[in-house]
N, C-alpha and C. Protein backbone atom coordinates (compact mmCIF):
# COMPACT_ATOMS: atom_id res chain seq x y z
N UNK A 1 -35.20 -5.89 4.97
CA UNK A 1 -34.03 -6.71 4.74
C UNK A 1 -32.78 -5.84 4.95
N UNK A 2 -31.30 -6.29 5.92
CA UNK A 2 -30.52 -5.58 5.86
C UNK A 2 -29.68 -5.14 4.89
N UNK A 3 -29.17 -4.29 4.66
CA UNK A 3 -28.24 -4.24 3.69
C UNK A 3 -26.80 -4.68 3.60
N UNK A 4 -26.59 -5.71 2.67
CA UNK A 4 -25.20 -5.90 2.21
C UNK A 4 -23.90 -4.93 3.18
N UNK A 5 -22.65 -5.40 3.69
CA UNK A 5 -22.09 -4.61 3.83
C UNK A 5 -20.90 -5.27 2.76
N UNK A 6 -19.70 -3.91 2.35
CA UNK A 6 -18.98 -3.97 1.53
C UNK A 6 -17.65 -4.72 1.90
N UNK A 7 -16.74 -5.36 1.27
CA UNK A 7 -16.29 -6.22 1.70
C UNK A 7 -14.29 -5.81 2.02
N UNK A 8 -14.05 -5.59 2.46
CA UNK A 8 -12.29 -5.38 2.37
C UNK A 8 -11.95 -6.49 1.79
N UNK A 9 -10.90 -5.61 0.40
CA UNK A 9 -9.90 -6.69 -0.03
C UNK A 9 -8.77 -6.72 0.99
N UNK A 10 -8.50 -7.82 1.14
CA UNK A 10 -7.43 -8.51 2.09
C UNK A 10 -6.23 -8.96 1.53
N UNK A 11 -6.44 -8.74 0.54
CA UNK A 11 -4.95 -8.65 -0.49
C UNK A 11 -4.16 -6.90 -0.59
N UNK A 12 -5.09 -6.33 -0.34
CA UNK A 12 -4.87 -4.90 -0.51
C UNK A 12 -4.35 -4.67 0.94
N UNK A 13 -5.27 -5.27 1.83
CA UNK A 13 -4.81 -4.55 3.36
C UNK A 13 -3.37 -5.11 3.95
N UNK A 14 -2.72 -6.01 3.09
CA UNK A 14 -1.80 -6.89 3.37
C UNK A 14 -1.07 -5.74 2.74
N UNK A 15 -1.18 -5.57 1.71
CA UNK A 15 0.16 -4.58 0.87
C UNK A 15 -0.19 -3.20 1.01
N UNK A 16 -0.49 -2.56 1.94
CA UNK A 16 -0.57 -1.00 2.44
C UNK A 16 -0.49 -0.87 3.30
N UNK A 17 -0.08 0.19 3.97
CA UNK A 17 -0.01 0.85 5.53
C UNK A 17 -0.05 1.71 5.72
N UNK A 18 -0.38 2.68 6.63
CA UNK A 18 -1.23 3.89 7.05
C UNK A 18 -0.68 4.48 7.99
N UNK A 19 0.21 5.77 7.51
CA UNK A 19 0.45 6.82 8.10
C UNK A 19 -0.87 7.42 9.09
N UNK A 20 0.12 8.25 10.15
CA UNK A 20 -0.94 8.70 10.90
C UNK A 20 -1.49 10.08 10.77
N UNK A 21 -0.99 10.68 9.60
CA UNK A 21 -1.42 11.86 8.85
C UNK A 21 -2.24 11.54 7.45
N UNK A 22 -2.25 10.24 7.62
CA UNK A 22 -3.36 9.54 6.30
C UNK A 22 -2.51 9.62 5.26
N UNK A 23 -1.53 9.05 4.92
CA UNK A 23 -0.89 8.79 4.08
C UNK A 23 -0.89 7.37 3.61
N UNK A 24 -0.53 7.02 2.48
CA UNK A 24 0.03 5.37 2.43
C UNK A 24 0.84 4.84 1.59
N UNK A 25 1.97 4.17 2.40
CA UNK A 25 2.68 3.57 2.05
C UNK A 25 2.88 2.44 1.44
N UNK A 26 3.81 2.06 0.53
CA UNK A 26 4.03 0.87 -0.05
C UNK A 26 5.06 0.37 -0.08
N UNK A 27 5.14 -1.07 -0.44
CA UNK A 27 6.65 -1.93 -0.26
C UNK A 27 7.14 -1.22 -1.71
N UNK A 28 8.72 -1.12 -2.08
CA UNK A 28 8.88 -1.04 -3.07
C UNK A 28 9.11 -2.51 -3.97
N UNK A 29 9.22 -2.55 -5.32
CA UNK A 29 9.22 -3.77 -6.03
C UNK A 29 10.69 -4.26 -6.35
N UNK A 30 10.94 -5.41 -6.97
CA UNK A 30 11.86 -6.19 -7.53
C UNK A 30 13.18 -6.40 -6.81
N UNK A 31 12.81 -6.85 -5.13
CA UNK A 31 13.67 -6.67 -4.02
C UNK A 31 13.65 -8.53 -3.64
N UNK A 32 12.47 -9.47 -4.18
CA UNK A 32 13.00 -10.60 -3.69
C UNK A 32 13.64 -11.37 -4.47
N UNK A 33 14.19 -11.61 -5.55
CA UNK A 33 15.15 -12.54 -6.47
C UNK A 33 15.54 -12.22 -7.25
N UNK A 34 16.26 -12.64 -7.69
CA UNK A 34 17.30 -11.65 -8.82
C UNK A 34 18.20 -10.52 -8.39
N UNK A 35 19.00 -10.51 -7.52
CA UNK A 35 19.49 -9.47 -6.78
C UNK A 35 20.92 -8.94 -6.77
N UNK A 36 21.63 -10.37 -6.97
CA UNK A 36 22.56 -9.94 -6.91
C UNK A 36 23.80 -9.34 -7.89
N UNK A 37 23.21 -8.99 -9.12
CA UNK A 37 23.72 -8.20 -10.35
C UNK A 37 23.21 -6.25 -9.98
N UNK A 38 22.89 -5.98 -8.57
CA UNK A 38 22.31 -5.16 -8.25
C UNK A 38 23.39 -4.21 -7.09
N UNK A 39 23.51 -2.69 -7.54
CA UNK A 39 24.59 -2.46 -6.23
C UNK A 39 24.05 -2.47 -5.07
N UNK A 40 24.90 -1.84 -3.99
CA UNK A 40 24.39 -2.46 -2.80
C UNK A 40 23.37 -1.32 -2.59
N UNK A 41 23.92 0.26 -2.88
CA UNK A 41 22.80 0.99 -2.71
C UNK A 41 21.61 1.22 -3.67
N UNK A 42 21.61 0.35 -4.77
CA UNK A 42 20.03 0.02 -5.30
C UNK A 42 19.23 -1.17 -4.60
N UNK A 43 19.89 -2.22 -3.68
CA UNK A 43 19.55 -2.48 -2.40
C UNK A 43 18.92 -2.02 -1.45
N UNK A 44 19.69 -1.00 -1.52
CA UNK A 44 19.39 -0.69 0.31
C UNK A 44 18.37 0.50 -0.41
N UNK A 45 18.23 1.25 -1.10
CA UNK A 45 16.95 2.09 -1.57
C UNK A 45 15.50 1.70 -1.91
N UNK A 46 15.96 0.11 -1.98
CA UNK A 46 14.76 -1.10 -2.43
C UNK A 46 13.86 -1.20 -1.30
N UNK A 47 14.52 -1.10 -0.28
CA UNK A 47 14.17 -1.63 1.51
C UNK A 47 13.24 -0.13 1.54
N UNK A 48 13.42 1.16 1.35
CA UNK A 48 12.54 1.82 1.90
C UNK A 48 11.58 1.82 1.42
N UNK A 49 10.09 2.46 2.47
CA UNK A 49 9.01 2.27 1.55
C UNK A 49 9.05 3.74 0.88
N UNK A 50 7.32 3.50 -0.33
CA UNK A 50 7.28 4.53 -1.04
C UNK A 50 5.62 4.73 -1.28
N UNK A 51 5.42 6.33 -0.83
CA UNK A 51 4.15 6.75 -0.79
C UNK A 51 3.41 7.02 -2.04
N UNK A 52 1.79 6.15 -2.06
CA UNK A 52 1.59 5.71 -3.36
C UNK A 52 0.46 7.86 -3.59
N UNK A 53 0.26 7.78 -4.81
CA UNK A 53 -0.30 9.16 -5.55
C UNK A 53 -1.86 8.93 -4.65
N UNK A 54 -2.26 10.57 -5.13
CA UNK A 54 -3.37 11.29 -4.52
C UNK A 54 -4.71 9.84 -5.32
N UNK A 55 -4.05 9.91 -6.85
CA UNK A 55 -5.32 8.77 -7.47
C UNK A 55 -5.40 7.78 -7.08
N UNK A 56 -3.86 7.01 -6.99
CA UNK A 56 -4.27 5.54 -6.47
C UNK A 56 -5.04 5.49 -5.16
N UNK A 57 -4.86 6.69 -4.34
CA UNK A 57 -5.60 6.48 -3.16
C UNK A 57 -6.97 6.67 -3.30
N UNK A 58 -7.41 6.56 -4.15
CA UNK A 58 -8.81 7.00 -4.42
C UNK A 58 -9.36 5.52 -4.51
N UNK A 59 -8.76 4.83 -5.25
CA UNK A 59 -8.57 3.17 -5.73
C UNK A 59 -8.72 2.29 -4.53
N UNK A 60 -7.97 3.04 -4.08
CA UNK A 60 -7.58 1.81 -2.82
C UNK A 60 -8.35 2.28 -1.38
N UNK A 61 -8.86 3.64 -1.69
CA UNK A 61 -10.70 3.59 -1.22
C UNK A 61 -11.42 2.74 -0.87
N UNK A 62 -11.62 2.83 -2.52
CA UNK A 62 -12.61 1.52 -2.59
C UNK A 62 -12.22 -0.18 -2.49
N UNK A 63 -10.77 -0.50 -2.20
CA UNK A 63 -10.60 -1.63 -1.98
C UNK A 63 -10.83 -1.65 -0.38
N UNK A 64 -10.60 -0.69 0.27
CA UNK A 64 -10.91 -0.71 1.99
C UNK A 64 -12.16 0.16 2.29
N UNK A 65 -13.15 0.12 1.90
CA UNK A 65 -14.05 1.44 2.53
C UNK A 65 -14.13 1.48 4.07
N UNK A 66 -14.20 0.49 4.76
CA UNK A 66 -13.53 1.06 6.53
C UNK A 66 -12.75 1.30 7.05
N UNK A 67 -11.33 1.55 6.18
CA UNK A 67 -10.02 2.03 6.64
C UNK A 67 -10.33 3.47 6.89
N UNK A 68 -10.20 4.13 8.37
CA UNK A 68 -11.03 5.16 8.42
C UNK A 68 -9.57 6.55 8.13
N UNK A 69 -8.53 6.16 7.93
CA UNK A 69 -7.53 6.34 7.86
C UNK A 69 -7.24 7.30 6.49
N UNK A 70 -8.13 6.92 5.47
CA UNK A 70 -8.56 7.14 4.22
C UNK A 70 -9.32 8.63 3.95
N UNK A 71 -9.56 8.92 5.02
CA UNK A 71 -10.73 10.01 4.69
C UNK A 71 -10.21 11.32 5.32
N UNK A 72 -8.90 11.04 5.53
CA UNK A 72 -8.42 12.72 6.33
C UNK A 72 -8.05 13.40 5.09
């Protein structure tokens, strides 16, 4: 009987992206409503992304195990 293969979360692969030195990036938070009691450059610092820790990437491993991107 074959074996099971493991499944990508697709919620995860939607909210990460992959440097080509195996890094990964993330959107930063609290950028779609509520905004405008906000200056413009806590704005515009909102827009860049931000590279998530050595652990969460361990996490998010296992939410992609064929992201081969993961293993450098």
């Amino acid at each position: 009987m074959p074996k099971m293969k493991l499944k990508t979360s697709k919620s995860a692969l939607k909210r990460f992206r992959f440097t080509a030195t195996g890094k990964v990036s993330r959107r930063k938070t609290r950028l779609n409503h509520f905004n405008a009691k906000d200056t413009g450059s806590t704005r515009r610092n909102r827009r860049k992304t931000k590279n998530i820790t050595v652990s969460q990437k361990k996490d998010i491993k296992n939410l992609m195990p064929y992201e081969n991107v993961l293993d450098r």
